[in-house]
C-alpha atoms as a PDB file:
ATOM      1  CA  UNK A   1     124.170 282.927 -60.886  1.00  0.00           C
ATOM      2  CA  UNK A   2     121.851 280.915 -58.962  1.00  0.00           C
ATOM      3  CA  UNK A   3     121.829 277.000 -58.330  1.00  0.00           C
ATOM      4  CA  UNK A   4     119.173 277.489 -61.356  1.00  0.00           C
ATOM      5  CA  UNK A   5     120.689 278.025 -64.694  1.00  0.00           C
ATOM      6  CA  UNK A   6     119.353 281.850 -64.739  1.00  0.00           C
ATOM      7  CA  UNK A   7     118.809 285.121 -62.872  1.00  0.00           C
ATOM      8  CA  UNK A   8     116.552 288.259 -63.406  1.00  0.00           C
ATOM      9  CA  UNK A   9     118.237 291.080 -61.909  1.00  0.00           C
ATOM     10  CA  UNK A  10     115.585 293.896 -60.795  1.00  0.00           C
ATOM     11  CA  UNK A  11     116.725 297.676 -61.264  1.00  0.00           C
ATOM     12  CA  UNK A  12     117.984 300.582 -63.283  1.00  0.00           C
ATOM     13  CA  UNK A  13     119.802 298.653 -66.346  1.00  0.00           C
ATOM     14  CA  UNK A  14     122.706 301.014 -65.875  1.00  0.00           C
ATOM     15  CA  UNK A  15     123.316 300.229 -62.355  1.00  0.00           C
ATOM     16  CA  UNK A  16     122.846 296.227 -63.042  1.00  0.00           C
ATOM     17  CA  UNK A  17     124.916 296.540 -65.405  1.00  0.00           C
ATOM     18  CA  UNK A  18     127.907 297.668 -63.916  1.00  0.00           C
ATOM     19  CA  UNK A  19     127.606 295.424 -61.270  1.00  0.00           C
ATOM     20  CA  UNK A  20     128.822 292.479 -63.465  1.00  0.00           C
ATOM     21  CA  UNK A  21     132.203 291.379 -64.185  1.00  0.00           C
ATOM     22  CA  UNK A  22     134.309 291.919 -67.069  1.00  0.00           C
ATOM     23  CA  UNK A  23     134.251 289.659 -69.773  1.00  0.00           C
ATOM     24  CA  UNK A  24     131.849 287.670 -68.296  1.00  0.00           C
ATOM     25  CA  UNK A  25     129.208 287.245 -70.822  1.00  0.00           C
ATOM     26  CA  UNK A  26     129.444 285.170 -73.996  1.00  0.00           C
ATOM     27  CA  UNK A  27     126.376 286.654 -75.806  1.00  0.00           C
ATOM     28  CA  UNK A  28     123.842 289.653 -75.459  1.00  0.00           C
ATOM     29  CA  UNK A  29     120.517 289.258 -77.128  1.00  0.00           C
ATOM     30  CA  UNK A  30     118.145 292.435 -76.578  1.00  0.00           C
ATOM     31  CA  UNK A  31     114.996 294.031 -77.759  1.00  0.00           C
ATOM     32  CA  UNK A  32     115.838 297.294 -76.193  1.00  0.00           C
ATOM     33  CA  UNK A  33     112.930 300.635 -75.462  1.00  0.00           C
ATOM     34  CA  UNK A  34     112.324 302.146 -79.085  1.00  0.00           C
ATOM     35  CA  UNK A  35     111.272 305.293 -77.600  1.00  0.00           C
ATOM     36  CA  UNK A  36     107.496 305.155 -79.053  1.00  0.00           C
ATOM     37  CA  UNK A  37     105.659 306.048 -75.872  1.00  0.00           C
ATOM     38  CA  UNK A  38     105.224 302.612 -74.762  1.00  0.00           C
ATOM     39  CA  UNK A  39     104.088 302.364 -71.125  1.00  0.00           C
ATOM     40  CA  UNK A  40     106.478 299.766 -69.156  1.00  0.00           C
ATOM     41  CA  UNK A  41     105.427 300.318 -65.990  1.00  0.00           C
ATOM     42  CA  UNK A  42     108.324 301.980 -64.329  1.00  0.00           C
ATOM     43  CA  UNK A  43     110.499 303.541 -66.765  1.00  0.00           C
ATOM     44  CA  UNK A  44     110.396 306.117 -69.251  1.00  0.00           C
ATOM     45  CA  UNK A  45     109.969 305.416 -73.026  1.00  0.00           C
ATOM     46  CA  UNK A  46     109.703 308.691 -74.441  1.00  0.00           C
ATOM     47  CA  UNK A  47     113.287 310.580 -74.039  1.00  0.00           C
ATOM     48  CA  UNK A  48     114.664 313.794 -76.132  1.00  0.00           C
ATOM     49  CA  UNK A  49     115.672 312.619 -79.509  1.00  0.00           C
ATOM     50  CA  UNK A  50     119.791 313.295 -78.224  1.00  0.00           C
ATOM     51  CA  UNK A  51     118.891 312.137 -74.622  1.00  0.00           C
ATOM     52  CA  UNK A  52     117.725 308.825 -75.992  1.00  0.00           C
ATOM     53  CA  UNK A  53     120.837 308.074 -78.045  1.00  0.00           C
ATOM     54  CA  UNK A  54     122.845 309.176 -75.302  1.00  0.00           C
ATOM     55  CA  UNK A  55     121.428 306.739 -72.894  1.00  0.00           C
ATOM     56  CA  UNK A  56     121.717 303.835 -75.603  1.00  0.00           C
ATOM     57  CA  UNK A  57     125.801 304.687 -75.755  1.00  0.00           C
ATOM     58  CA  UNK A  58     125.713 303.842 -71.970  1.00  0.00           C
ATOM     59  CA  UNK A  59     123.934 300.614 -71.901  1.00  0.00           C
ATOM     60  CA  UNK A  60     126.421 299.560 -75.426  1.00  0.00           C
ATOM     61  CA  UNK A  61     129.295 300.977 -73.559  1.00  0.00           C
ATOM     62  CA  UNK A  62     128.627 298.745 -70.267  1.00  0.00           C
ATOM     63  CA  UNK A  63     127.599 295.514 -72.654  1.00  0.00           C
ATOM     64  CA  UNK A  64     131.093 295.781 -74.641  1.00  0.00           C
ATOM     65  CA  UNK A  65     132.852 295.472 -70.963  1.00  0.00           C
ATOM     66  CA  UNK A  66     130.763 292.785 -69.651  1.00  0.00           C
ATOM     67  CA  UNK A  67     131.626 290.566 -72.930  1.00  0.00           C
ATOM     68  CA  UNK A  68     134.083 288.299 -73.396  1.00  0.00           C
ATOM     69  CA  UNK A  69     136.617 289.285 -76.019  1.00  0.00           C
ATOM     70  CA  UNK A  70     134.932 286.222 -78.458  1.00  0.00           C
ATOM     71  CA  UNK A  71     131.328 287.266 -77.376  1.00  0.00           C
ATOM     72  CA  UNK A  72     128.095 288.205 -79.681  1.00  0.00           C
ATOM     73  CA  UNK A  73     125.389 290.783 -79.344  1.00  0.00           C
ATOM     74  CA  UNK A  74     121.958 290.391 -81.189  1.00  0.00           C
ATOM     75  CA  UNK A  75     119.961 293.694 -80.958  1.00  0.00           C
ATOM     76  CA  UNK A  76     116.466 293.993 -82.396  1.00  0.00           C
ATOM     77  CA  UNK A  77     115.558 297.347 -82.764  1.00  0.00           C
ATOM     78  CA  UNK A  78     112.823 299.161 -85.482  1.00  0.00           C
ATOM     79  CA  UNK A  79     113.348 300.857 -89.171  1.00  0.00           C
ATOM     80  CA  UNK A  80     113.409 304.107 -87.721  1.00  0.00           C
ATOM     81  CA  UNK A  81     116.446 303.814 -85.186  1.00  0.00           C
ATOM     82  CA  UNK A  82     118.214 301.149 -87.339  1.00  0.00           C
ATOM     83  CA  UNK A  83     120.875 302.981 -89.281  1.00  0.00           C
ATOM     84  CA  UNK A  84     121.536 305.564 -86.557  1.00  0.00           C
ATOM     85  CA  UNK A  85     121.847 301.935 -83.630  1.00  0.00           C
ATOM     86  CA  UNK A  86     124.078 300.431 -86.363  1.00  0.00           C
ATOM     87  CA  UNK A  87     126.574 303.277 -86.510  1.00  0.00           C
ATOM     88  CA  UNK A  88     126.363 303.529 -82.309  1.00  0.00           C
ATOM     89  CA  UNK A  89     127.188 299.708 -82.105  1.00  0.00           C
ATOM     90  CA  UNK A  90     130.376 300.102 -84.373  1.00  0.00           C
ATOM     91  CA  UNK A  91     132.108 302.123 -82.273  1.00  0.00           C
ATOM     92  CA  UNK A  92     132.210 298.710 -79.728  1.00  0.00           C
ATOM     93  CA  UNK A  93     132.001 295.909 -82.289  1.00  0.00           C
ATOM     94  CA  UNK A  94     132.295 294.335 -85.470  1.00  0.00           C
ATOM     95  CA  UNK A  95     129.380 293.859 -87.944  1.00  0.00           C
ATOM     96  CA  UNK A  96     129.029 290.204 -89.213  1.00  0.00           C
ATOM     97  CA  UNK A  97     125.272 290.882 -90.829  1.00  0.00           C
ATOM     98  CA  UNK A  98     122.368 292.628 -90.549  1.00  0.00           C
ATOM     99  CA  UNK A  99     119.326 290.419 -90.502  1.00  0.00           C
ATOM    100  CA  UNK A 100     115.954 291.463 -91.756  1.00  0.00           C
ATOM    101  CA  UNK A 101     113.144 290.094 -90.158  1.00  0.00           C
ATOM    102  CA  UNK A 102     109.876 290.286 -91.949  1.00  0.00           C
ATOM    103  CA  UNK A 103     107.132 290.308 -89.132  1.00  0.00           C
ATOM    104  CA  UNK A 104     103.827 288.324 -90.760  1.00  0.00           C
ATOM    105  CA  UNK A 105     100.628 289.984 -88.694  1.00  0.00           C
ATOM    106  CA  UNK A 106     102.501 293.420 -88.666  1.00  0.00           C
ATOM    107  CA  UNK A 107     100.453 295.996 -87.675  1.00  0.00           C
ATOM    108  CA  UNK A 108      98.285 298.241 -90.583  1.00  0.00           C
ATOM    109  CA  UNK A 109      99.123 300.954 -91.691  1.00  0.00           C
ATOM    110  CA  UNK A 110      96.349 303.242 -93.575  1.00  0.00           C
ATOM    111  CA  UNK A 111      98.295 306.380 -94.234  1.00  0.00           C
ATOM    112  CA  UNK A 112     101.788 304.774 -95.473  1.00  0.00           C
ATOM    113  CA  UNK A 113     103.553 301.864 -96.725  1.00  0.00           C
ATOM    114  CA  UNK A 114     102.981 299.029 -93.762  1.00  0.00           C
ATOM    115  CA  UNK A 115     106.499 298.499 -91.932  1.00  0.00           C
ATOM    116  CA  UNK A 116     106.713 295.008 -92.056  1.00  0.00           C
ATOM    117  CA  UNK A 117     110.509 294.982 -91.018  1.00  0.00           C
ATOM    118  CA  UNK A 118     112.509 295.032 -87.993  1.00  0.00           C
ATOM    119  CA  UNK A 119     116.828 295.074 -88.183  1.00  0.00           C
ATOM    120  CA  UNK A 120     118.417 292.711 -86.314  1.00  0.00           C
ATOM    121  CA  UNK A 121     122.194 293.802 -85.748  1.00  0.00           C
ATOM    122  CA  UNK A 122     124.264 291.153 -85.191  1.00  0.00           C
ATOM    123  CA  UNK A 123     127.781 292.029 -84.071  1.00  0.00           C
ATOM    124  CA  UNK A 124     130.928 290.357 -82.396  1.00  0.00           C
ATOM    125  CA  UNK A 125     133.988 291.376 -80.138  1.00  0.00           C
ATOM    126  CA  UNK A 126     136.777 290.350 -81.780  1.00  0.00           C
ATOM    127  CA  UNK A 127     138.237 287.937 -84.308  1.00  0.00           C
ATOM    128  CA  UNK A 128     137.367 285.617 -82.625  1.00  0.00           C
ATOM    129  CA  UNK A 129     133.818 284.357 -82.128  1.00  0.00           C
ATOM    130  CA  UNK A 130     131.230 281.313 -82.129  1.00  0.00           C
ATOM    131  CA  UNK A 131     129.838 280.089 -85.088  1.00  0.00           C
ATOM    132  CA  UNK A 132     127.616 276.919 -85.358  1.00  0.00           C
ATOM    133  CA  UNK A 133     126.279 276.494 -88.900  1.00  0.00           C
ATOM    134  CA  UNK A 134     124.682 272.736 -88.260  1.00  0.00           C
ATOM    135  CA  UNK A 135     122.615 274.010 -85.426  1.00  0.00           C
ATOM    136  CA  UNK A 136     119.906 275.992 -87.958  1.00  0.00           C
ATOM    137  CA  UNK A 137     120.196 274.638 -91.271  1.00  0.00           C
ATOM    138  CA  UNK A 138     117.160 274.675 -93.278  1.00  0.00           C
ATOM    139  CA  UNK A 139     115.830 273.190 -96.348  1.00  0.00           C
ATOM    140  CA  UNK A 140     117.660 274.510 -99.790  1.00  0.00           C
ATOM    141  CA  UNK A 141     115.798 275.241-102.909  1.00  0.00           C
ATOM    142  CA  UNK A 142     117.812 272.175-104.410  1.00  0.00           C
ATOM    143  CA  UNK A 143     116.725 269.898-101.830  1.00  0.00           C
ATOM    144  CA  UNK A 144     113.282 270.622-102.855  1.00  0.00           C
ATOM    145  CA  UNK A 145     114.345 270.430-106.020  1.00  0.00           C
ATOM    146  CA  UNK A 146     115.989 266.787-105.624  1.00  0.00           C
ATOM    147  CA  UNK A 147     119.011 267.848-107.233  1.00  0.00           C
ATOM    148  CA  UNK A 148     122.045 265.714-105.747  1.00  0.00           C
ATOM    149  CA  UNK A 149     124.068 268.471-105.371  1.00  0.00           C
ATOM    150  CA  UNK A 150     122.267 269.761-102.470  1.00  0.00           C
ATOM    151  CA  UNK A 151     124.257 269.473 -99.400  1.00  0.00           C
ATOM    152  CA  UNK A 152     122.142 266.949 -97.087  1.00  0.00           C
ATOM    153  CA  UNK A 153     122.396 269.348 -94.206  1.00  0.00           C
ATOM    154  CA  UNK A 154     120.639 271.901 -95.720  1.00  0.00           C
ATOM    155  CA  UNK A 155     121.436 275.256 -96.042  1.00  0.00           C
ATOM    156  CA  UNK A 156     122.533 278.791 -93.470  1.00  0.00           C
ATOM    157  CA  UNK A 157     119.337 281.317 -93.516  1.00  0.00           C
ATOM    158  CA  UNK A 158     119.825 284.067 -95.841  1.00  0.00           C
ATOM    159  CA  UNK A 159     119.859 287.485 -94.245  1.00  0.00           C
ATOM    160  CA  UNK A 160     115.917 288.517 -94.440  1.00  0.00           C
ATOM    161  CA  UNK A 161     113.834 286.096 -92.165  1.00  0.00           C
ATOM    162  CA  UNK A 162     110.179 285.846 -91.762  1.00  0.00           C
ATOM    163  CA  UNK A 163     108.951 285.078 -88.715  1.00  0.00           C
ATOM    164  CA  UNK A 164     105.117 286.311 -87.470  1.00  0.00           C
ATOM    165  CA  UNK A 165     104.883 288.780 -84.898  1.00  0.00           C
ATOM    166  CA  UNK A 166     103.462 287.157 -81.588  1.00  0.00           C
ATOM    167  CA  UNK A 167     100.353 288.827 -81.879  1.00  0.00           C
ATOM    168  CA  UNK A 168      97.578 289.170 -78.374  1.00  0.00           C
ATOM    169  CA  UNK A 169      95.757 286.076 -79.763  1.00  0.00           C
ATOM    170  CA  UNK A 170      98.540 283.527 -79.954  1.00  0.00           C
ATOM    171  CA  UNK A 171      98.972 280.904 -77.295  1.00  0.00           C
ATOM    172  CA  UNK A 172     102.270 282.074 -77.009  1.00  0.00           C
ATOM    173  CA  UNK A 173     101.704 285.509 -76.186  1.00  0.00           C
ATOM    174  CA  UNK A 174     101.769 286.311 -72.722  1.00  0.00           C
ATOM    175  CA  UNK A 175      99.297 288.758 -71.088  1.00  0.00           C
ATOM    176  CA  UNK A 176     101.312 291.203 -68.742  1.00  0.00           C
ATOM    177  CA  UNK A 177     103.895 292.490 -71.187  1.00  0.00           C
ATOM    178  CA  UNK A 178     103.293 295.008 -73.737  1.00  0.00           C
ATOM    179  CA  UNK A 179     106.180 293.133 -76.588  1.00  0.00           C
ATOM    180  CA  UNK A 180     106.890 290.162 -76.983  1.00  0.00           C
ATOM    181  CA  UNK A 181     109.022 288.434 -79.683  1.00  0.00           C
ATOM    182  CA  UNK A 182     109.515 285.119 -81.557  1.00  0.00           C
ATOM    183  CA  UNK A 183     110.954 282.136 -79.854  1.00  0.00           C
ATOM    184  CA  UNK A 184     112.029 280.448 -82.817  1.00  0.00           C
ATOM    185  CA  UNK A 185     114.234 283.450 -83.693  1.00  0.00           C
ATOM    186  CA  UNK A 186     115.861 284.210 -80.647  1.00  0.00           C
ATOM    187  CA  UNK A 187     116.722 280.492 -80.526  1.00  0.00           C
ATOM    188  CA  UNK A 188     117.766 280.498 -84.205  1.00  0.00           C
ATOM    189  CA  UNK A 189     120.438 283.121 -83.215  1.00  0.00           C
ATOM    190  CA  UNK A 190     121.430 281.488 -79.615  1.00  0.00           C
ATOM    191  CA  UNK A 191     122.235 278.552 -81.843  1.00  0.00           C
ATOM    192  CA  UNK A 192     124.175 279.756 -83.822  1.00  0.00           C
ATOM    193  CA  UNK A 193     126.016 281.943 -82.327  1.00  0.00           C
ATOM    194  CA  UNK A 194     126.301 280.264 -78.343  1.00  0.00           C
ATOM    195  CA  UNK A 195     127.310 276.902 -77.118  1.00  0.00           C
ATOM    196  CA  UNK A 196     125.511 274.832 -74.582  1.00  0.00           C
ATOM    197  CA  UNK A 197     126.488 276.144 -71.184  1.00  0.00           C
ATOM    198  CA  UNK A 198     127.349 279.684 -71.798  1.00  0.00           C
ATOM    199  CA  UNK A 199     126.002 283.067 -70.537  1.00  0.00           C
ATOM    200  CA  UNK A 200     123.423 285.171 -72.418  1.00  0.00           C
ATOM    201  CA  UNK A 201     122.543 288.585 -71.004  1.00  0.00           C
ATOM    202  CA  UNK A 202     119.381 290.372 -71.852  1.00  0.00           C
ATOM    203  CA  UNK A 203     119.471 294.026 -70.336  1.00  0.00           C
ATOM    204  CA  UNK A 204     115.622 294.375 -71.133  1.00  0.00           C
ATOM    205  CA  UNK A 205     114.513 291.283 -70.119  1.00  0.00           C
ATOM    206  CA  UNK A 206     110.700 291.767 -70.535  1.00  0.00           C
ATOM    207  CA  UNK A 207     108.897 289.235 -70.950  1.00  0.00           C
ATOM    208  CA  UNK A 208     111.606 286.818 -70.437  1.00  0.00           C
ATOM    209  CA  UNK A 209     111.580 285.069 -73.987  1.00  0.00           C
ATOM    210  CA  UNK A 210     115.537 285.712 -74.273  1.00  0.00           C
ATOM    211  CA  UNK A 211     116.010 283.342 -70.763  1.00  0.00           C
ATOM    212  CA  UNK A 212     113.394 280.999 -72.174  1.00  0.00           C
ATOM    213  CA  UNK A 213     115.233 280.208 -75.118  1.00  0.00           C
ATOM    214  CA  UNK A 214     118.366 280.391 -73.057  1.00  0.00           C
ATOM    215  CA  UNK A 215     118.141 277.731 -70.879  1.00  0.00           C
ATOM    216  CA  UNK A 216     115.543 275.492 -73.337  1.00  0.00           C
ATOM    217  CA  UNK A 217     118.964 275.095 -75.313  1.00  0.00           C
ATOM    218  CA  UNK A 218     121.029 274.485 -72.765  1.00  0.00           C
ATOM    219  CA  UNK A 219     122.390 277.965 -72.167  1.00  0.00           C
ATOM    220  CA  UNK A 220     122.500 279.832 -68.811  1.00  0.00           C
ATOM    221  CA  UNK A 221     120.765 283.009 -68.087  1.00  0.00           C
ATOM    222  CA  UNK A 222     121.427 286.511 -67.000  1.00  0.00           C
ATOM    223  CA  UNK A 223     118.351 289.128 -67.398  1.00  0.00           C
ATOM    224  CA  UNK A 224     117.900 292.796 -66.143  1.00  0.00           C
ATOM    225  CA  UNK A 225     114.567 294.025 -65.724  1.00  0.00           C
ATOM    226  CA  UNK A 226     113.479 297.479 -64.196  1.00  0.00           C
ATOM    227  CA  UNK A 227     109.642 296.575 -63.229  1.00  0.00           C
ATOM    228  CA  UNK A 228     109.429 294.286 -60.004  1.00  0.00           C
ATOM    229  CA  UNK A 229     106.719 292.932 -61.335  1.00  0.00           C
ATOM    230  CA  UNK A 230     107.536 291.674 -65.373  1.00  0.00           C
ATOM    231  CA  UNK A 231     110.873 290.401 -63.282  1.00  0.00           C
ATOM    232  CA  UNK A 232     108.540 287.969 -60.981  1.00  0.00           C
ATOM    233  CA  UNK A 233     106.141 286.909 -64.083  1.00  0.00           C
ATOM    234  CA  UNK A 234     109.081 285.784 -66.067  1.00  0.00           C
ATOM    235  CA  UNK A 235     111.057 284.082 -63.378  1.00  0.00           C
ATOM    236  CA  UNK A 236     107.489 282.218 -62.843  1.00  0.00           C
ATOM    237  CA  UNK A 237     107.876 281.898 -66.585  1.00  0.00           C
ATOM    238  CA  UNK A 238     111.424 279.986 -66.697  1.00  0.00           C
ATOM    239  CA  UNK A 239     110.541 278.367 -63.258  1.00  0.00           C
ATOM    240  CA  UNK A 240     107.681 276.859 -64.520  1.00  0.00           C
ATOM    241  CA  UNK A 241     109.431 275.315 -67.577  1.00  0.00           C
ATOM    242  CA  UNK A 242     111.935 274.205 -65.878  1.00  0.00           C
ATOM    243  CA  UNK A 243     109.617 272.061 -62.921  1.00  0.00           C
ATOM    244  CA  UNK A 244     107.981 270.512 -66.104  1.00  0.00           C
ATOM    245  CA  UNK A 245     111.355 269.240 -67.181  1.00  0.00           C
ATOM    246  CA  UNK A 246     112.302 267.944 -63.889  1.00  0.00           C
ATOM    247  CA  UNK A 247     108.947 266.185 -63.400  1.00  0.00           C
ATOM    248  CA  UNK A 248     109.688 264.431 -66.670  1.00  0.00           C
ATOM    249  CA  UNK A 249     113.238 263.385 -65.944  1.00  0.00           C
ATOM    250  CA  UNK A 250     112.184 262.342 -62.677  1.00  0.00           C
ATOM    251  CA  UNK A 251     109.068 260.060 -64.357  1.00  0.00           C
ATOM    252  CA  UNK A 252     111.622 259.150 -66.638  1.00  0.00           C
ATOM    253  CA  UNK A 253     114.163 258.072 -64.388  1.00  0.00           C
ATOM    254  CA  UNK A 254     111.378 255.808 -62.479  1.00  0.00           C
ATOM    255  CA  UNK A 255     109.989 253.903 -65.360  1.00  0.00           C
ATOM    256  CA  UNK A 256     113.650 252.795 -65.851  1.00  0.00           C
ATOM    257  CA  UNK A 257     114.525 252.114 -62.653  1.00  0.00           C
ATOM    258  CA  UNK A 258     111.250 249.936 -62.336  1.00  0.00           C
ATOM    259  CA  UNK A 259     111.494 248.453 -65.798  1.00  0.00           C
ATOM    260  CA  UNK A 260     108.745 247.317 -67.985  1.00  0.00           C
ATOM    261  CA  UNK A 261     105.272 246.039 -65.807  1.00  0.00           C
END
């Protein structure tokens, strides 16, 4: 790590990957190549059906080392590689649940059934493992209700969430990287799941959304990306968040120190 609370690594994901300790990540959160033909630049999306899983046992092989033995991985991956990524991750780790999330704005479908859906596999190391309930409570149906024996707190998400798909005309969306997903969830799952001040590791880091959420909740940051250039865009990314928080603890800091005019 840097003096900043976050690195992009640039290169092959294999070779970063073995470059990093043992057991020294507390959490993996991915959104890994589906192998649809989508043009990243530098690497290829578009392997053999057997050459593709093959490749995805080598990256899960290499994340099961580099976590701790109480560490979680998140992977977000589509309907069609689900079932067969489920069985691949269980030969490293433990299924707690597989979330459902139901993408609002998914993309049409004419000839079929729209796939509104994408699995997110959530998996641990061990027996051991974080778990912070308080962190993303939400409303119950008998708070809304009024009934007084709602807990105050709220209640855990149920396993199907619905969060829209960052689509090209959001504000969020940025403009140099082909996918891009929801803040809110990533975070939902760093909070649950991670305490303030440990490592997250995103092999694909893209975009950089995973490092974004990361260090905007107190987490540190480790991200491999293979194209130079999506690894400089989202370090301007994180670097530009973070300046914007230092500027503000730093006007902070002088209003205090001058006291009221």
């Amino acid at each position: 790590m840097t003096d900043k609370p976050w690195t992009i690594l640039i290169g092959d994901v294999l070779e970063r990957l073995r470059e990093l300790p043992d057991a020294s990540v507390h959490c993996v959160w991915t959104d890994p190549p589906y192998n649809i033909g989508i043009d990243y630049g530098v690497t290829n999306d578009k392997m053999g059906g057997v050459e593709f899983q093959d490749w995805c046992a080598s990256w899960l092989d290499e994340c099961a080392r580099v976590l701790r033995r109480d560490g979680t991985i998140w992977l977000l991956c589509s309907d069609d590689m689900a079932d067969w990524m489920a069985l691949a991750m269980s030969r490293y780790f433990n299924k707690r649940r597989r979330i459902i999330w139901r993408e609002t704005f998914a993309q049409y479908q004419q000839g079929n059934f729209t796939c509104e859906t994408r699995h997110l596999l959530y998996y641990v190391t061990g027996r051991e493992f974080t778990w912070n309930p308080d962190g993303i409570r939400i409303p119950s149906k008998r708070q809304e209700m009024g009934d007084k024996r709602a807990n105050p707190k709220g209640r855990v998400p149920g396993n199907v969430w619905e969060f829209s798909r960052v689509c090209g005309t959001f504000n969020a969306r940025v403009d140099w990287h082909p996918c891009q997903v929801p803040q809110a969830m990533v975070e939902r799952c760093l909070l649950a799941t991670t305490n303030p001040g440990d490592v997250v590791l995103d092999p694909f880091s893209g975009s950089g959304t995973t490092g974004l959420s990361a260090i905007q909740s107190g987490r540190r940051y480790v991200g491999i990306e293979a194209n130079p250039e999506y690894a400089e865009l989202s370090r301007k990314r994180l670097d530009e968040w973070h300046e914007s928080q230092t500027l503000t603890r730093s006007g902070l800091q002088s209003a205090m120190a001058t006291g009221p005019s």
